[in-house]
N, C-alpha and C. Protein backbone atom coordinates (compact mmCIF):
# COMPACT_ATOMS: atom_id res chain seq x y z
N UNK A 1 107.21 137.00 150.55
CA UNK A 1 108.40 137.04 151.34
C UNK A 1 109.45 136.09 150.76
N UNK A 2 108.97 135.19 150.10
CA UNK A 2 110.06 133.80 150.00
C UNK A 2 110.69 134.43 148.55
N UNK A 3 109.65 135.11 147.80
CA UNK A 3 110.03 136.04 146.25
C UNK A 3 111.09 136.67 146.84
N UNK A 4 111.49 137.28 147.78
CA UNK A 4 111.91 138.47 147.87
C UNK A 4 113.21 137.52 148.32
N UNK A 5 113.17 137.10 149.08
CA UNK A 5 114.34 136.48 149.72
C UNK A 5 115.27 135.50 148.08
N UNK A 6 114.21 134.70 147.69
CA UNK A 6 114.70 134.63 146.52
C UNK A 6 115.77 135.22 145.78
N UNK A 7 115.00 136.56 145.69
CA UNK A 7 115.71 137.22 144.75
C UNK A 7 116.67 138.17 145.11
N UNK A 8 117.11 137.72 146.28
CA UNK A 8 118.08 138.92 147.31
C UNK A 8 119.38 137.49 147.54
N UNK A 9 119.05 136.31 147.19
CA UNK A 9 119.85 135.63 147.08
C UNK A 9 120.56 135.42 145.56
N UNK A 10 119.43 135.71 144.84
CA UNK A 10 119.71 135.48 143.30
C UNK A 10 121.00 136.71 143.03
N UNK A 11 120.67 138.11 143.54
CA UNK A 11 121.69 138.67 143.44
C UNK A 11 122.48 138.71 144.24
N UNK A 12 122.52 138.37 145.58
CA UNK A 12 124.00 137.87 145.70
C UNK A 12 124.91 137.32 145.34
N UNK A 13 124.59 136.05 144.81
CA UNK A 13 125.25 135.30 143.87
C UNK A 13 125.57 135.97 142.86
N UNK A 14 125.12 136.58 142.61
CA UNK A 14 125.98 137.39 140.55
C UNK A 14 126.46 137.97 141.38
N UNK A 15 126.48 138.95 141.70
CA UNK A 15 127.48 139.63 142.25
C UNK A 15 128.71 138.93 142.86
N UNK A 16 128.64 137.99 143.36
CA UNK A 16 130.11 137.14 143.82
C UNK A 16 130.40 136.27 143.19
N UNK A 17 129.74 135.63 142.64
CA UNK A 17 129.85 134.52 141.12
C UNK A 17 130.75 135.19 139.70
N UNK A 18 130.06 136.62 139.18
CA UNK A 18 130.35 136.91 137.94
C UNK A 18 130.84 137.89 137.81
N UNK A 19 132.18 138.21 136.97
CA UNK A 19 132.95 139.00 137.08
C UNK A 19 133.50 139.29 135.76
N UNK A 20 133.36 140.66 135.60
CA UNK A 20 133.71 141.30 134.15
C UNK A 20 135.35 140.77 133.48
N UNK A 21 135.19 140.43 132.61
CA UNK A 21 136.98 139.64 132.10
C UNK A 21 137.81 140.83 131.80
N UNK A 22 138.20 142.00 132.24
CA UNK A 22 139.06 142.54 132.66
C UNK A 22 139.50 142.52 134.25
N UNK A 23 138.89 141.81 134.33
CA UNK A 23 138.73 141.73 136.34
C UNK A 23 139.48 140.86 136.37
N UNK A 24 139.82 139.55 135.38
CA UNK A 24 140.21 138.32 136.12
C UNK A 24 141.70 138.60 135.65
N UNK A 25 142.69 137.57 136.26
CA UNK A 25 144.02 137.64 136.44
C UNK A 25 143.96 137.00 135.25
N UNK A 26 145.32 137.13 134.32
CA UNK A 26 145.41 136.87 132.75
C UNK A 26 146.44 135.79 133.18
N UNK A 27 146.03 134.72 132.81
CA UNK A 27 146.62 133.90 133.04
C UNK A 27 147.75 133.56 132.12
N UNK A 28 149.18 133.70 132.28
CA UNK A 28 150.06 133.22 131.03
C UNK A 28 150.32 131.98 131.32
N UNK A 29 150.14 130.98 129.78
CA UNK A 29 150.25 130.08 129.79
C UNK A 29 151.77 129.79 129.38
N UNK A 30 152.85 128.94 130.21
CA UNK A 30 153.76 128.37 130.24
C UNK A 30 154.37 127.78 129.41
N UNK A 31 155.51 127.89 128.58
CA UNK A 31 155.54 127.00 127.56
C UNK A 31 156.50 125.70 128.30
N UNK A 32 156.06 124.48 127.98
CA UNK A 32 156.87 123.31 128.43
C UNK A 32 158.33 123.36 128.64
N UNK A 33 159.12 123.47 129.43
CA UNK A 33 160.68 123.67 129.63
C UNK A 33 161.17 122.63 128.48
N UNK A 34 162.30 123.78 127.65
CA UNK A 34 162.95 123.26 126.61
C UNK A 34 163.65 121.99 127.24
N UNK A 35 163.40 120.89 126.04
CA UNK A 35 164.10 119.67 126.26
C UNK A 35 165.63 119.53 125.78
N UNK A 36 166.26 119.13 126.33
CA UNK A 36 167.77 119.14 125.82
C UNK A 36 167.68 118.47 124.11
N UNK A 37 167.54 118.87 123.11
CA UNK A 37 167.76 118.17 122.15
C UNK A 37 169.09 116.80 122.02
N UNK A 38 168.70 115.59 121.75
CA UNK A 38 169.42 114.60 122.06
C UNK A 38 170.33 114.91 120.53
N UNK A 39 171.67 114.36 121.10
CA UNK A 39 172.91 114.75 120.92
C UNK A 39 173.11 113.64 119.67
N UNK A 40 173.63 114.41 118.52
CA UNK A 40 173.77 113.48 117.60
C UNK A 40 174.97 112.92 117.45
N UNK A 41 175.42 111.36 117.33
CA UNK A 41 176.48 110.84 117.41
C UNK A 41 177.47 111.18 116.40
N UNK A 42 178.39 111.24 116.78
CA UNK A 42 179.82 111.44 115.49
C UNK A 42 179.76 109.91 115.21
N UNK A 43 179.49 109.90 113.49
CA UNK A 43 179.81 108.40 113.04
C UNK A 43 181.13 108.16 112.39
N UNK A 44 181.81 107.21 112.45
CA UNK A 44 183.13 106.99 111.53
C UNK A 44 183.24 105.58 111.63
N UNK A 45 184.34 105.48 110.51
CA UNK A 45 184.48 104.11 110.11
C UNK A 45 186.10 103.59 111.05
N UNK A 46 185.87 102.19 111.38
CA UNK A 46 186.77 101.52 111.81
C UNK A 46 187.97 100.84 110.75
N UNK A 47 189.09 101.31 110.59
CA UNK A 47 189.27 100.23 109.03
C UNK A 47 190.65 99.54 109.39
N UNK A 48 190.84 98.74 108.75
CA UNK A 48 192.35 98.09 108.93
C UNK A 48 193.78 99.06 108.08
N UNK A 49 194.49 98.62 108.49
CA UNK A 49 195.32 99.00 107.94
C UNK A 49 195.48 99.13 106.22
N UNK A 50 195.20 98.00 106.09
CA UNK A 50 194.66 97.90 104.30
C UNK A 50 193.70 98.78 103.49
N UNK A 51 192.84 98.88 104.38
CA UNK A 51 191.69 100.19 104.09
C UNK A 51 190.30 99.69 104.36
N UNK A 52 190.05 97.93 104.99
CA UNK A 52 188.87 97.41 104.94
C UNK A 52 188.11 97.73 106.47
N UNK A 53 186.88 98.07 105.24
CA UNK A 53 186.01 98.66 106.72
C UNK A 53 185.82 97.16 108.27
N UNK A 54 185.94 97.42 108.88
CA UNK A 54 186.33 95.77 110.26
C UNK A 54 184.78 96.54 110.95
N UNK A 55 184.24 97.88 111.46
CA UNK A 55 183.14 98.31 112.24
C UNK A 55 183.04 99.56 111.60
N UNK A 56 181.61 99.70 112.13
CA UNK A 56 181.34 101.44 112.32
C UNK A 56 181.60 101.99 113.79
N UNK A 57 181.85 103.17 114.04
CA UNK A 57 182.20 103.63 115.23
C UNK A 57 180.94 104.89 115.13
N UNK A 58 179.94 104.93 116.11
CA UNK A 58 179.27 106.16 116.55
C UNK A 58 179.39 106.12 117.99
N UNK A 59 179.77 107.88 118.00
CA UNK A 59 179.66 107.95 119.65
C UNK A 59 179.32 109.19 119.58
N UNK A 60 178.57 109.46 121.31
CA UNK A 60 178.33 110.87 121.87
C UNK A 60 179.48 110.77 123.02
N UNK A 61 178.79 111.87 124.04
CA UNK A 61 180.03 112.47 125.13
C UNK A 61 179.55 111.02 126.37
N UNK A 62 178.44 109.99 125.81
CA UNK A 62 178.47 109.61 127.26
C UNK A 62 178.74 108.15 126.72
N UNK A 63 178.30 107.32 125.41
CA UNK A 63 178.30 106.54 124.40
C UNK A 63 179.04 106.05 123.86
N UNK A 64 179.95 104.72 123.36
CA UNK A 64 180.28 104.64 122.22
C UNK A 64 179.62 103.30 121.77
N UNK A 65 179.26 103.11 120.97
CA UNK A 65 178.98 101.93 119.75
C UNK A 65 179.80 101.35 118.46
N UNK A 66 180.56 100.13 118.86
CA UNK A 66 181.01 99.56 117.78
C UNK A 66 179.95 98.26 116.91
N UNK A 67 179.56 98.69 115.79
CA UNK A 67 178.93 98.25 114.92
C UNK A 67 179.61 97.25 114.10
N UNK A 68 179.64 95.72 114.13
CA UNK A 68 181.02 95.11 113.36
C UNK A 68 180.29 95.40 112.08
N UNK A 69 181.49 94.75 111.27
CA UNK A 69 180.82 95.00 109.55
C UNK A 69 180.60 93.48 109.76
N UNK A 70 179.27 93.19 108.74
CA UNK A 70 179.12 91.58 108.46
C UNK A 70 180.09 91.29 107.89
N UNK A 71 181.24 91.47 107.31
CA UNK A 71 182.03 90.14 107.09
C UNK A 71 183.28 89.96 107.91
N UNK A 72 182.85 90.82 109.10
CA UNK A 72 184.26 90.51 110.28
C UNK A 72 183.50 89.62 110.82
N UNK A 73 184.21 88.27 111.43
CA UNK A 73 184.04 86.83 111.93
C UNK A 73 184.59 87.32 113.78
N UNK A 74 183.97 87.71 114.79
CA UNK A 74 184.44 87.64 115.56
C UNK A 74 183.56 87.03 116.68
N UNK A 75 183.98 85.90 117.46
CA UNK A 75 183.33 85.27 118.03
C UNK A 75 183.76 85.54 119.35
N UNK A 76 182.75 84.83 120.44
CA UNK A 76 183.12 84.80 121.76
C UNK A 76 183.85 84.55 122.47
N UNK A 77 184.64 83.59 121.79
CA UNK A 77 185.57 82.94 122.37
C UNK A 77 186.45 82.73 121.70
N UNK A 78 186.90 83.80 120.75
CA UNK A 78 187.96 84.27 119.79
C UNK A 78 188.89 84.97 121.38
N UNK A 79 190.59 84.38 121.25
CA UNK A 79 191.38 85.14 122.36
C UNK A 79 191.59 86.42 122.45
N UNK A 80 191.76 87.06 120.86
CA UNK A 80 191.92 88.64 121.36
C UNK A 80 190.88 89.09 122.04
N UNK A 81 189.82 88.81 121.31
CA UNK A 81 188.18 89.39 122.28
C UNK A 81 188.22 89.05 123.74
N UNK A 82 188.13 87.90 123.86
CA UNK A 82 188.43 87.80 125.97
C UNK A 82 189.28 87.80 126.35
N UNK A 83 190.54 87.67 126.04
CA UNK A 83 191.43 87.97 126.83
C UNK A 83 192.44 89.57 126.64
N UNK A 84 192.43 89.62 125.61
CA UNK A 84 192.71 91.53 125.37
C UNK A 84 191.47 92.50 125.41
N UNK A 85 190.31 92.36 124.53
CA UNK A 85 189.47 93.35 124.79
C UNK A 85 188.76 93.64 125.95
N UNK A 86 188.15 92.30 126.34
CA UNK A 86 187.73 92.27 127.52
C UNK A 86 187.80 92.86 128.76
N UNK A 87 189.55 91.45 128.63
CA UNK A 87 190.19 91.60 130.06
C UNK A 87 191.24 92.49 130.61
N UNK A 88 191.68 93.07 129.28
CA UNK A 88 192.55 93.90 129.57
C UNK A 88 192.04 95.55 129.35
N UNK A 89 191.11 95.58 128.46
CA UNK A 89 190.82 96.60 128.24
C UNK A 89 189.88 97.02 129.13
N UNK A 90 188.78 96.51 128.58
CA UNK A 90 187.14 96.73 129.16
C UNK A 90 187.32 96.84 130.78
N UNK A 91 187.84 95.13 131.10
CA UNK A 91 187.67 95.12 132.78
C UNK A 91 188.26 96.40 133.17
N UNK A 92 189.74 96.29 132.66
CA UNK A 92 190.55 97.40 133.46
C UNK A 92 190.30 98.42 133.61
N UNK A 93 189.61 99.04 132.84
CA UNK A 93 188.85 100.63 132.50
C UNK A 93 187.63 100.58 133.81
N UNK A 94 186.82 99.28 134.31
CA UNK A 94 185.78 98.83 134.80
C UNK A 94 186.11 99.20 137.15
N UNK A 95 187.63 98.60 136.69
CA UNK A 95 188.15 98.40 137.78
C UNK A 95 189.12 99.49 138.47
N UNK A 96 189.35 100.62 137.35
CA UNK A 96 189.53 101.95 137.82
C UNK A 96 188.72 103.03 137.51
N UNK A 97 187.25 102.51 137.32
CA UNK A 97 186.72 103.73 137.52
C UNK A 97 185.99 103.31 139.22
N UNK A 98 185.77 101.63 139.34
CA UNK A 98 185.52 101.35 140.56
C UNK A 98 186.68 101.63 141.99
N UNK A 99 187.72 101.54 141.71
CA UNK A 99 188.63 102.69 142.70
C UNK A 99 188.92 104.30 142.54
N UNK A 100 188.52 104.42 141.56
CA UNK A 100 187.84 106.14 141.63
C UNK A 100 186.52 106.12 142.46
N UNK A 101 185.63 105.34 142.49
CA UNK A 101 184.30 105.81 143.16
C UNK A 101 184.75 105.13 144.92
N UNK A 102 185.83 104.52 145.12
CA UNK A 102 186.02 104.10 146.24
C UNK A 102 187.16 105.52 147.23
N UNK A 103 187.36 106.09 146.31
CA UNK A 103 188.40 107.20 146.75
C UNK A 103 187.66 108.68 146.92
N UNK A 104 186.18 108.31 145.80
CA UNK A 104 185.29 109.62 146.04
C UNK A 104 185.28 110.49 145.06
N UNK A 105 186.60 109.95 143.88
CA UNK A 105 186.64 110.59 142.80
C UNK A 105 185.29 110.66 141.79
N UNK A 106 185.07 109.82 142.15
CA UNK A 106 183.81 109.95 140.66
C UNK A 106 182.31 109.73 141.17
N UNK A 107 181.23 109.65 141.00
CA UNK A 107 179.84 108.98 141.81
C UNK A 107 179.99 107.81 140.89
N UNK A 108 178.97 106.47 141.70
CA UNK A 108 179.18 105.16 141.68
C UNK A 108 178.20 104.92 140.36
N UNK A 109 177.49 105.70 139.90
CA UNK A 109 176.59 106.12 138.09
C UNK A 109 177.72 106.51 137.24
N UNK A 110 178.96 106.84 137.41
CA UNK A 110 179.27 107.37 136.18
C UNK A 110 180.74 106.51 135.89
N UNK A 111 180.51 105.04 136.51
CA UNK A 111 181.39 103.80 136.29
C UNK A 111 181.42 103.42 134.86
N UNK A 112 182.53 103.25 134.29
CA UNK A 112 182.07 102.32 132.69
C UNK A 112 181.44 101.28 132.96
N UNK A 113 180.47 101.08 132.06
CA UNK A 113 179.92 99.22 131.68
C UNK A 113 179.98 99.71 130.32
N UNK A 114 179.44 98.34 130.07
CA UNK A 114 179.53 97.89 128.74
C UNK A 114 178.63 96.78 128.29
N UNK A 115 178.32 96.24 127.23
CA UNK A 115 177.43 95.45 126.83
C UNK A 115 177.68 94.93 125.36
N UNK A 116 177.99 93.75 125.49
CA UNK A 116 177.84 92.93 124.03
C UNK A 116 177.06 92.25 123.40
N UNK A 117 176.90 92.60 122.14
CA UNK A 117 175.61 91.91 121.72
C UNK A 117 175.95 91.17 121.27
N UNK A 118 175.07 89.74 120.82
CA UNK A 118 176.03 88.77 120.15
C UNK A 118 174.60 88.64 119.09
N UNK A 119 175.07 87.50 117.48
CA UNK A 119 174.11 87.11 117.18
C UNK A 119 174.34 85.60 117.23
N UNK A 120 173.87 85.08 117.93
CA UNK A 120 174.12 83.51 118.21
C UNK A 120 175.86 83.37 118.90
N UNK A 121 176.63 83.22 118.16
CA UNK A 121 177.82 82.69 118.92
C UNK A 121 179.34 84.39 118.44
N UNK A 122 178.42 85.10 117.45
CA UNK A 122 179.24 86.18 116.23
C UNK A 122 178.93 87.53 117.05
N UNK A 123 180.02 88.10 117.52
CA UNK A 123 180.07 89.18 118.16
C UNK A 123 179.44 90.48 117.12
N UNK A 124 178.41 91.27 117.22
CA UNK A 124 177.54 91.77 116.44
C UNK A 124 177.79 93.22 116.88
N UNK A 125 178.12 93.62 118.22
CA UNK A 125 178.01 95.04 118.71
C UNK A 125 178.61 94.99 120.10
N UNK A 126 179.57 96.00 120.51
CA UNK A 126 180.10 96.91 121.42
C UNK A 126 179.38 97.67 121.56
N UNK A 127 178.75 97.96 122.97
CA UNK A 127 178.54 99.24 123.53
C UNK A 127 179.15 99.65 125.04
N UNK A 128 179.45 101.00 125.01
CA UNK A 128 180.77 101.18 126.01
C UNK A 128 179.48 102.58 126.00
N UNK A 129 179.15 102.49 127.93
CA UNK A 129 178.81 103.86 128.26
C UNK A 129 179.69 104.41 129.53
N UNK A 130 179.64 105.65 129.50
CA UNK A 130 180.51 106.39 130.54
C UNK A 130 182.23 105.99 130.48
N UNK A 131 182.44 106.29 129.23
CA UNK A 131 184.00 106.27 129.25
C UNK A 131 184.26 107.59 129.65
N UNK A 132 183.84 108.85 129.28
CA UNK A 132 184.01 109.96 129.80
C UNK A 132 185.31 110.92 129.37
N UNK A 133 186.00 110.39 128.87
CA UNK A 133 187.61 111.02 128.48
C UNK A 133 187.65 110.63 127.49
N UNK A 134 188.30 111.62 126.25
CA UNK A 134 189.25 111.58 125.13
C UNK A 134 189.93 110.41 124.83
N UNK A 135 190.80 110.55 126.06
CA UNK A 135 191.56 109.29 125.87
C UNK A 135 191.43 108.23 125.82
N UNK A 136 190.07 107.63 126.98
CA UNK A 136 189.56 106.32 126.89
C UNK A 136 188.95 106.33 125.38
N UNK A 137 188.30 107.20 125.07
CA UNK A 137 187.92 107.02 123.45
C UNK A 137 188.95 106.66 122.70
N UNK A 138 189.97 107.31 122.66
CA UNK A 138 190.52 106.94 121.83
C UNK A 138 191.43 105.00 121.89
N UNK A 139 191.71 105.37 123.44
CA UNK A 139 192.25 103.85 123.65
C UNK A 139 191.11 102.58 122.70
N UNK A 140 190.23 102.82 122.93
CA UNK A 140 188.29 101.76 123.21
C UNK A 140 188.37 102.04 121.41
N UNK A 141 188.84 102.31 120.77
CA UNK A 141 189.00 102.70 119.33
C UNK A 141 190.09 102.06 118.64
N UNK A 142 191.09 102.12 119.08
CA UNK A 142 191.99 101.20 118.97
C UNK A 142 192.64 99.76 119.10
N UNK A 143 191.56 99.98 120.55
CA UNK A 143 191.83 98.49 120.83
C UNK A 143 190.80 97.62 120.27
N UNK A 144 189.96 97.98 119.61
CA UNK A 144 188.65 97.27 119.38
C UNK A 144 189.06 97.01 117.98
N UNK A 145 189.88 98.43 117.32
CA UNK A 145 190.86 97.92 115.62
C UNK A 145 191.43 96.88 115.66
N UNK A 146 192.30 97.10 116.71
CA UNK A 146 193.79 95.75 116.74
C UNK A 146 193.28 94.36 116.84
N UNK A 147 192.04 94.25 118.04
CA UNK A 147 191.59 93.09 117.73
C UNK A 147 190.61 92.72 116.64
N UNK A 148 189.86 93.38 115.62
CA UNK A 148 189.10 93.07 114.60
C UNK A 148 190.26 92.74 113.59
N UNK A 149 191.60 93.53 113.77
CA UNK A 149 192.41 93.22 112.77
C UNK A 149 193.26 92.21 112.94
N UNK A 150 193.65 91.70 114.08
CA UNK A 150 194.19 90.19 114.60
C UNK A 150 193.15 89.24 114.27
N UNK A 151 191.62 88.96 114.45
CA UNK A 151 190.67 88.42 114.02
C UNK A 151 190.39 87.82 112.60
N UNK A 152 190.97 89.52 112.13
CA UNK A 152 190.53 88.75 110.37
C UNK A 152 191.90 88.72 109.73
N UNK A 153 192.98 88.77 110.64
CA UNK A 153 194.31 87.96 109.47
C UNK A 153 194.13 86.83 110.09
N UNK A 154 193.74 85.92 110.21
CA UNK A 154 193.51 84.33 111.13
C UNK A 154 193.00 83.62 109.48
């Protein structure tokens, strides 16, 4: 009796356990959602009027990076740098995108900052994110010339 029962369980189980592979659902496997390929920067050179390279300039649509050249001398507490690039430029750009996000114009993420690198006391790198416009590019390009080029006629 216990044989029998056994084996009346044994095939139950195959029968609900095992199943011919045209039976089963074909599973398609997914390919990983395409990643935005990261955006390659437009590089160009910063130069003086004379023709001497002062930075490199790379930027994307959200980015810019000024790269000084080692033999531009620009320090921290050089005046064009804090008081024109800074304060007139940088802040001001800083302080109307912060009354754009107070008016609703813009979300409070897509404010300019910025970040300077220094190497010891020698201004080494500009980085400017969320300028967002043409124009601020182009201003943040210019003004970053005029003062590398006030810097090194000194």
């Amino acid at each position: 009796m216990l044989k029998r029962v056994g084996s009346y369980v044994d095939e139950l189980l195959s029968q609900m356990s095992f199943r011919k592979a045209d039976t089963l659902a074909k599973r398609v496997e997914q390919p990983p959602p395409p990643q935005a390929p990261a955006e390659k920067p437009i590089v160009r050179s910063v130069r003086s009027r004379t023709g001497a390279n002062l930075a490199t300039v790379s930027y994307t649509k959200d980015e810019v990076r000024f790269q000084l050249s080692p033999g531009v001398e620009l320090r921290s507490d050089d005046k064009p740098f804090t008081s024109f690039l800074l304060r007139k430029v940088l802040d001001q750009m800083v302080e109307e995108d912060r009354r754009r996000v107070e008016s609703g114009e813009i979300d409070a993420e897509k404010v300019l900052n910025y970040e300077i690198v220094y190497d010891g006391e020698r201004v080494k790198e500009i980085l400017v994110r969320n300028y967002r416009e043409d124009s601020r590019l182009r201003e943040l390009i210019s003004s970053v010339r005029w003062t590398l080029e006030t810097v090194s006629a000194k």
